[in-house]
Protein backbone atom coordinates (compact mmCIF):
# COMPACT_ATOMS: atom_id res chain seq x y z
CA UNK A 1 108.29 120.91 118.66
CA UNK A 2 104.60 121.11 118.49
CA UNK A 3 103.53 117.23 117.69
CA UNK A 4 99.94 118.26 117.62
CA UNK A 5 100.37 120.22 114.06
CA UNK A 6 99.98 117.35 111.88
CA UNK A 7 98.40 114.21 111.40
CA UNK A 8 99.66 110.77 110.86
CA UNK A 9 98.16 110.09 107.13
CA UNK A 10 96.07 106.49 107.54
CA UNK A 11 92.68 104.98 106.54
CA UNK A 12 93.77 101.76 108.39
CA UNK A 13 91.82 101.17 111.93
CA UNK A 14 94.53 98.66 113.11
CA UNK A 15 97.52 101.37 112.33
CA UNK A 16 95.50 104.18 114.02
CA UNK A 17 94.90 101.86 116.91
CA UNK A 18 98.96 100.92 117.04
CA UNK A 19 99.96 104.25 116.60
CA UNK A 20 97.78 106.12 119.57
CA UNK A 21 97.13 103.24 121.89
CA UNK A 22 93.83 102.19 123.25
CA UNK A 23 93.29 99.19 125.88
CA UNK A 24 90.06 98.71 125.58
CA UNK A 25 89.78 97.87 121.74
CA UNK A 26 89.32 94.22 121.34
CA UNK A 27 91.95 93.36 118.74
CA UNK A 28 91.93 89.76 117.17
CA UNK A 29 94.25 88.17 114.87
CA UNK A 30 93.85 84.77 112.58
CA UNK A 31 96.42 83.81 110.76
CA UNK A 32 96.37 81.19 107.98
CA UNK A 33 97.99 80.01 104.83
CA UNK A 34 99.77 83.27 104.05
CA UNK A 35 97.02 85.36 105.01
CA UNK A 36 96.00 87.07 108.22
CA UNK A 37 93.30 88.69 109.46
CA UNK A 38 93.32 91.39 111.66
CA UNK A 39 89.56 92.35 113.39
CA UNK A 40 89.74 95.51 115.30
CA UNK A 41 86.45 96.49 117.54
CA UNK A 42 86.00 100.19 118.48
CA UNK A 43 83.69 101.01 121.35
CA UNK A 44 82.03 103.79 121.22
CA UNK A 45 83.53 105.11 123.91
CA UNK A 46 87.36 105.60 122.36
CA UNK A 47 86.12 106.28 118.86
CA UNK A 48 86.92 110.00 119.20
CA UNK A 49 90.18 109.58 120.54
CA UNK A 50 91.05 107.46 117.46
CA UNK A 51 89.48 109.81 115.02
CA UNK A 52 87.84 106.51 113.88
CA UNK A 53 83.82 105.56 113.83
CA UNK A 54 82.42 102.94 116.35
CA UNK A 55 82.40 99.57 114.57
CA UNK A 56 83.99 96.64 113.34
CA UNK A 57 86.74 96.71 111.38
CA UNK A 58 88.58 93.76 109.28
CA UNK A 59 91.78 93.59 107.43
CA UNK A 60 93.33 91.51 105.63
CA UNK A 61 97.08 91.14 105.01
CA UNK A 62 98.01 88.93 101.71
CA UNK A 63 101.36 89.08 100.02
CA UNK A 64 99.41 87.68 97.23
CA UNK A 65 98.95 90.91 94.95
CA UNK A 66 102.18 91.07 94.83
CA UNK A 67 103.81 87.13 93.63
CA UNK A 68 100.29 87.49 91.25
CA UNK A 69 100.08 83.77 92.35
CA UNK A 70 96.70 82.39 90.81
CA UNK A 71 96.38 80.24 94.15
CA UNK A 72 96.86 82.58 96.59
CA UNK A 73 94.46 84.93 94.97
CA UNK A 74 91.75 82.45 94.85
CA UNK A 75 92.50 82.05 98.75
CA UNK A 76 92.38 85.55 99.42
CA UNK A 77 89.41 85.57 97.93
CA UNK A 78 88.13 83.20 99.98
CA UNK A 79 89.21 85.07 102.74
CA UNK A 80 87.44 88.15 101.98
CA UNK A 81 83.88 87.24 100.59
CA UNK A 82 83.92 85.59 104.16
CA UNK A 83 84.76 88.99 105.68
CA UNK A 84 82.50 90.80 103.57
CA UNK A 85 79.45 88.22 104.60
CA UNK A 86 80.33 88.14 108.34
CA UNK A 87 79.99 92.56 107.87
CA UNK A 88 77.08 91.96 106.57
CA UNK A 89 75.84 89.87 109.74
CA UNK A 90 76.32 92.15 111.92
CA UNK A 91 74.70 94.71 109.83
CA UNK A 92 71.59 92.27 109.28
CA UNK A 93 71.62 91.74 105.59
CA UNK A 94 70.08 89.16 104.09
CA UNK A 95 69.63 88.25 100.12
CA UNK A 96 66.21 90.34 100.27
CA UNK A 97 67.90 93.55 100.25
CA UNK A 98 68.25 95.71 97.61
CA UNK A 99 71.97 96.64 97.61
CA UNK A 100 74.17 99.55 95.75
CA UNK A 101 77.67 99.32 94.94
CA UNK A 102 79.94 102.74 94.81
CA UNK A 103 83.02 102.91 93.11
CA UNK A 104 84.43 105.52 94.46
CA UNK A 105 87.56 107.38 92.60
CA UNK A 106 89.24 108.69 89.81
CA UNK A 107 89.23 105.94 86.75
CA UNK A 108 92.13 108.20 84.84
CA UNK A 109 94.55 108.23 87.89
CA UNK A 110 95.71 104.52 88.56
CA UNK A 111 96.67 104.63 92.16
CA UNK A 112 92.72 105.92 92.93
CA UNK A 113 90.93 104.00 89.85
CA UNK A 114 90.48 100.98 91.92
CA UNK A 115 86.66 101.88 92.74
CA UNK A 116 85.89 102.32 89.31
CA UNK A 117 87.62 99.29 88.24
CA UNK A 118 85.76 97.02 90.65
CA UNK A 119 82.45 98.73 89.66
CA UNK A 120 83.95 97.64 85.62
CA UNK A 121 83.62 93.74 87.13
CA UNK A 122 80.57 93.50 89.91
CA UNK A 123 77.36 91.57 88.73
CA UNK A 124 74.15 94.06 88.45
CA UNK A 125 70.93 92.47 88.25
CA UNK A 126 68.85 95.17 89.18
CA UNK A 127 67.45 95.37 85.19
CA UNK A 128 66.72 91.57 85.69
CA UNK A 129 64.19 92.68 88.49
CA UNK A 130 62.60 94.94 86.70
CA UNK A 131 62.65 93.26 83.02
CA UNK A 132 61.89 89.41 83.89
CA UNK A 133 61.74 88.94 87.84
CA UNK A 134 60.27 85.82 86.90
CA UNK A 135 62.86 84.62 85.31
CA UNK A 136 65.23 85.26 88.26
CA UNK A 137 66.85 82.53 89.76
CA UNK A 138 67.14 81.85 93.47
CA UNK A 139 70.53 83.14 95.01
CA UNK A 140 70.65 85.97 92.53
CA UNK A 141 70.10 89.55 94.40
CA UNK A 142 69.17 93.26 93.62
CA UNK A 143 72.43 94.32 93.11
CA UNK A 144 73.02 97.91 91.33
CA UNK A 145 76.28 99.98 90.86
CA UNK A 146 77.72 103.34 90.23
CA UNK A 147 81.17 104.78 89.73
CA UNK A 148 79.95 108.45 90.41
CA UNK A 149 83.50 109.80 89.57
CA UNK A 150 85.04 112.78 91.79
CA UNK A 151 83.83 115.98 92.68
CA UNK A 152 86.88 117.64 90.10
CA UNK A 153 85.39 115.94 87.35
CA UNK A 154 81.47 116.09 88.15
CA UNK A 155 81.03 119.00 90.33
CA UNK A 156 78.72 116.80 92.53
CA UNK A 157 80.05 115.51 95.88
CA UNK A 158 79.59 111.89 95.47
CA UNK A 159 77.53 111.88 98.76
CA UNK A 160 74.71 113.47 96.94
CA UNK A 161 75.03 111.34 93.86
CA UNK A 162 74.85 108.07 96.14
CA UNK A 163 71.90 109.73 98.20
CA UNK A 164 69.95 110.64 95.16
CA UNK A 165 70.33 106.99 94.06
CA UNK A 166 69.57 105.52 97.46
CA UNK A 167 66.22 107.56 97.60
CA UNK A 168 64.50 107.34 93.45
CA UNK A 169 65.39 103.28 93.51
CA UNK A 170 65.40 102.33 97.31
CA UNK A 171 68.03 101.05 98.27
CA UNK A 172 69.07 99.05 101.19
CA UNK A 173 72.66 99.08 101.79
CA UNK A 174 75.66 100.37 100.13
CA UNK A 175 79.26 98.32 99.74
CA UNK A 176 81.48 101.60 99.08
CA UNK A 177 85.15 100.36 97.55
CA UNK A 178 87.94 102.96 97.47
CA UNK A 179 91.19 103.52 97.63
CA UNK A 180 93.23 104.16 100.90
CA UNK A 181 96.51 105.52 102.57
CA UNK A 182 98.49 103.50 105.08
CA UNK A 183 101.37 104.42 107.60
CA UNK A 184 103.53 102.20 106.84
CA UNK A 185 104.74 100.91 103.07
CA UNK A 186 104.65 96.88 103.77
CA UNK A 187 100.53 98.07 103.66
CA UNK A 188 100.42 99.39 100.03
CA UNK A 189 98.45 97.19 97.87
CA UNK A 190 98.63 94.24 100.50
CA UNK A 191 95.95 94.87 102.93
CA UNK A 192 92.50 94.72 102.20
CA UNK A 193 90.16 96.91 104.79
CA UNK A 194 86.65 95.99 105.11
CA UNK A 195 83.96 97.57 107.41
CA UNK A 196 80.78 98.77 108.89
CA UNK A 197 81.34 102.33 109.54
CA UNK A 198 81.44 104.07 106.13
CA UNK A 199 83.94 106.10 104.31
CA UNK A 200 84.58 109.41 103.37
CA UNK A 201 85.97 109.91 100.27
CA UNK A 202 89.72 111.46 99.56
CA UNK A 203 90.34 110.77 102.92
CA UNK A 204 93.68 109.34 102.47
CA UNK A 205 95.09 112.14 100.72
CA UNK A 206 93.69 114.79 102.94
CA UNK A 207 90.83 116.03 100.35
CA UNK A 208 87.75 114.95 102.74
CA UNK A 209 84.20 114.92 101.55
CA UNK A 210 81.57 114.00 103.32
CA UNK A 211 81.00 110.94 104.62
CA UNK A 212 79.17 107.87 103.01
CA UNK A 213 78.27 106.23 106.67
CA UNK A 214 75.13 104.95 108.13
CA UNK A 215 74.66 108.23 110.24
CA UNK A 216 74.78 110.03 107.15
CA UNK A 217 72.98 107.66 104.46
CA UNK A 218 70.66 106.44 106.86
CA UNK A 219 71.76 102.39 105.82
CA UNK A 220 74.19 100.59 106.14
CA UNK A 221 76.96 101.34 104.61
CA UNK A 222 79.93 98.46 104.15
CA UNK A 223 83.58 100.62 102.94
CA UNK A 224 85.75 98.00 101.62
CA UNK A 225 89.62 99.44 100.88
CA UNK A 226 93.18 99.38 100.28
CA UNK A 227 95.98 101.18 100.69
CA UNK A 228 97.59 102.04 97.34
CA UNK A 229 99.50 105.11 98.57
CA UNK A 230 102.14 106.33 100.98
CA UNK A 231 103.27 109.39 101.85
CA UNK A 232 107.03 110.86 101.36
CA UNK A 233 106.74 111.04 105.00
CA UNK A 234 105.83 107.37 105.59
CA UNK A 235 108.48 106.37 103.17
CA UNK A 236 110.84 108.15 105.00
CA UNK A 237 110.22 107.06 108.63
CA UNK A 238 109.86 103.44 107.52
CA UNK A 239 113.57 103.87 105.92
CA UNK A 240 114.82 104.99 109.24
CA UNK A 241 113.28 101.63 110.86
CA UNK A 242 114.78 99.69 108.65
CA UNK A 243 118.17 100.93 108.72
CA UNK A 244 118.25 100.54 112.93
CA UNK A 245 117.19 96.91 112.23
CA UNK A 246 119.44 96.52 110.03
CA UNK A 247 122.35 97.61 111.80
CA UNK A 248 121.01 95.76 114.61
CA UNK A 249 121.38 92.86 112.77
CA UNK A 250 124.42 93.37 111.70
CA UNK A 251 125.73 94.17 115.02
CA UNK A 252 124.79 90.70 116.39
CA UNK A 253 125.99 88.99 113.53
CA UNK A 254 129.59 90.54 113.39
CA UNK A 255 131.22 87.95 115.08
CA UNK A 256 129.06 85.26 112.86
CA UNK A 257 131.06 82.40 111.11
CA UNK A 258 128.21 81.73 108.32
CA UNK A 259 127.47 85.74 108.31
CA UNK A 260 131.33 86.20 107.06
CA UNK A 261 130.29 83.27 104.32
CA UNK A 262 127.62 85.45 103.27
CA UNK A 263 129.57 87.66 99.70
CA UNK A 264 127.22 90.84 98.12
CA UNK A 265 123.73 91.99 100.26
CA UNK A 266 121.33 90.11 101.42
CA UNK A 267 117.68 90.42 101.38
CA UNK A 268 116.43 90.49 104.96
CA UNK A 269 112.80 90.55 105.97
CA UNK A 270 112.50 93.55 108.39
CA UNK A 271 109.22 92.23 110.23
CA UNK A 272 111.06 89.58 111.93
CA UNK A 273 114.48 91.89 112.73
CA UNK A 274 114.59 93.62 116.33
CA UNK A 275 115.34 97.18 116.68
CA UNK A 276 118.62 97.87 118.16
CA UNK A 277 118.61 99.35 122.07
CA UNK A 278 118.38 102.77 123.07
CA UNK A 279 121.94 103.25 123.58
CA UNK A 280 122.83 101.76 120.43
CA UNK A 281 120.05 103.97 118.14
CA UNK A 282 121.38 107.02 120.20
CA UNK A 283 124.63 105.80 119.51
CA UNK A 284 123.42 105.47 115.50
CA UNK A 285 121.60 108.33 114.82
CA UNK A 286 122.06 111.04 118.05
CA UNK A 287 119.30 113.17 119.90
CA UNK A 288 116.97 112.08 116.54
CA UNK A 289 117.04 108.27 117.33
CA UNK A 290 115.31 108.69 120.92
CA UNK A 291 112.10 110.86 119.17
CA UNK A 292 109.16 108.26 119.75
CA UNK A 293 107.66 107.03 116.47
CA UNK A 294 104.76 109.98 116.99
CA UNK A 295 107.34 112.63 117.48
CA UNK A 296 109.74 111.29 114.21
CA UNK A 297 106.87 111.52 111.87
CA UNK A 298 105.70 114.80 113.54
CA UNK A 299 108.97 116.02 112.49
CA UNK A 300 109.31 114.87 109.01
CA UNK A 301 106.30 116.31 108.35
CA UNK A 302 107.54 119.29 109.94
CA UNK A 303 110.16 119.48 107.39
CA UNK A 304 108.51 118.48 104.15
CA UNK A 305 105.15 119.24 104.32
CA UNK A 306 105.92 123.46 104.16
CA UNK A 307 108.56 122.63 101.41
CA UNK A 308 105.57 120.58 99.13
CA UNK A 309 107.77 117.41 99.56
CA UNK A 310 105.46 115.61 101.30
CA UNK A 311 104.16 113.64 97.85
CA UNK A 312 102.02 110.55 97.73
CA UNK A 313 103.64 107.59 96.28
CA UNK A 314 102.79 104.33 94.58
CA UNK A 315 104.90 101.30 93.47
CA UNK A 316 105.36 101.84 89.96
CA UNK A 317 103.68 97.96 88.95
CA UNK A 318 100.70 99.75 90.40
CA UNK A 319 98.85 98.83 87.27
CA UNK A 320 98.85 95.03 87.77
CA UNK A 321 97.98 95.19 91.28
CA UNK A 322 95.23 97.28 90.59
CA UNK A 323 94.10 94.97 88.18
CA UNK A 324 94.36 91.75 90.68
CA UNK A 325 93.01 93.93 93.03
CA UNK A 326 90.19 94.99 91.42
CA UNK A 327 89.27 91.15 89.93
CA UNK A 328 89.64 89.53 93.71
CA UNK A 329 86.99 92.22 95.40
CA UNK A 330 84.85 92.47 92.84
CA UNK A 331 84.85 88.11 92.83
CA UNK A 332 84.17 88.72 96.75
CA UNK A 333 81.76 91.12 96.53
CA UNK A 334 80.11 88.76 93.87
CA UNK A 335 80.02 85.93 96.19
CA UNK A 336 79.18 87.78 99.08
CA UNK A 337 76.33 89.20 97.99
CA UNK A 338 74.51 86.71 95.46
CA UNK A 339 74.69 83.04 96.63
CA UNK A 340 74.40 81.26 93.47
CA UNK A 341 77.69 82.81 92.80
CA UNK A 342 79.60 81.39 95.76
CA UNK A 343 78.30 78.18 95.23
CA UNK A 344 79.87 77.98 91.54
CA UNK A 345 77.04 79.13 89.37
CA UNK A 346 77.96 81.23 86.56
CA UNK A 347 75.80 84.27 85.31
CA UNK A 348 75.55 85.05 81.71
């Protein structure tokens, strides 16, 4: 079986990092109040084996897009604009700058529109610069904003939109939002990815563009993202997990006084349930359940990519979370970038 044919579909740093192994990235994990926050430094020196770009790289895991909980949004929020700001300090950006925001996506497909949608909510004030910059108040920065649509649409790769921009109004740095593909389906529109090394655009979904990146641009670029689809591929490997854990579970519970209590299924939370041991997942699912994970999803893809089952999914309340989603980065962004924001002003 040739495991070298296709690629493991993921945006995520953290999941590329998991998935091929690498001891010397510095890995760092903060958990808090429901959230946690993963920061993953790549040296330059295992970048290419990763297939990811030097740099830091943040994400944050929230279940809070999904209970639509007004308080744990606001925390989340929190949480990022202080991602997004400690980015920014290690690409040296101070209120001074003149930034551009790039929405990057397709506004009439819901699963991608999230670039556009945050673009819909972001403060400008770019025409307050050049109207009244007397009138300006302190804390308020040069913020301007484009959703320069896709390529299918425009017939313009988006890099040259955003570099024509950059170069007629000089612009400093760029905070790209767009949205991603994960590995695994607990990531879909609960991890927020924010970080210094750029995007490039369709990534996820395997229709690259170039690259919006600092070695390309020429500025810094900050790519914040999430996940909002899986592959059929993903879907099914992460199905497979969960059945061995499952039946893992249940094989250590069979002789369980309160488990025999226990009438209709039960909803069990499969990041805390062990996988059973090699004998038993030989035992479960034959020659199949000793593939490492690499090899499995080498050979699903094997089988459904040539067949065009290998779709890209989303959960069908896609539309809310896009909509949360959209509201808490654009908020972070907000604060992150203008400081009369964060400290409770309101623009009108």
């Amino acid at each position: 079986m040739n495991i070298e044919k296709f690629q493991v579909r993921t945006d995520l740093a953290f999941e590329a990092v998991d998935l091929q192994g690498a001891s010397e990235v510095i890995n760092e994990e903060i958990t808090e109040d429901k959230l946690v926050i993963k920061r993953t430094i790549i040296p330059e020196h295992v970048a290419n084996e990763l297939g990811r770009r030097a740099g830091v790289y943040y994400a944050l895991d929230t279940q809070a897009i999904k209970t639509h909980d007004h308080d744990d949004l606001k925390k989340c929020e929190d949480a990022l604009t202080y991602i997004i700001k400690e980015v920014m300090k290690v690409e040296n950006i101070n209120p001074s700058h003149k930034g551009l925001v790039v929405g990057l996506g397709n506004s009439n497909v819901t699963p991608d529109s999230l670039g556009p949608a945050v673009i819909d909510n972001v403060i400008v004030t770019r025409h307050m610069f050049i109207l009244n910059p007397e009138e300006v108040s302190e804390g308020i920065s040069d913020v301007s904003a484009v959703a320069p649509g896709v390529m299918g649409n425009t017939g313009i790769e988006t890099y040259d939109i955003v570099e024509a921009i950059i170069n007629k109004i000089k612009i400093d740095y760029v905070v790209v939002v767009d949205a991603l593909a994960a590995k695994s389906v607990a990531r879909v529109n609960k991890t927020i990815q924010v970080t210094n090394t750029g995007i490039s655009p369709g990534s996820g979904v395997g229709n690259t563009r170039k690259e919006l990146s600092k070695q390309t641009l020429g500025i810094p670029v900050i790519a914040i993202g999430v996940p909002t689809v899986v592959d059929a591929v993903t879907i099914a490997s992460d199905t497979i997990d969960m059945l061995l854990k499952y039946f893992n579970e249940k094989l250590n519970k069979k002789d369980s006084p309160s488990d025999k209590l226990v009438v209709g299924p039960q909803k069990l939370d499969h990041n805390f349930m062990g996988m059973p041991s090699e004998e038993q997942t030989r035992h479960l699912l034959g020659e199949f359940g000793l593939l490492t994970e690499e090899e499995k999803i080498s050979l699903l893809q094997e089988v459904l990519t040539p067949n065009g089952y290998n779709l890209m999914v989303t959960p069908k309340e896609v539309d809310l979370d896009i909509q949360d989603l959209s509201d808490l980065i654009s908020s972070a962004i907000d604060r992150a970038l203008h400081s009369i924001v964060d400290n409770n002003y309101i623009i009108s």
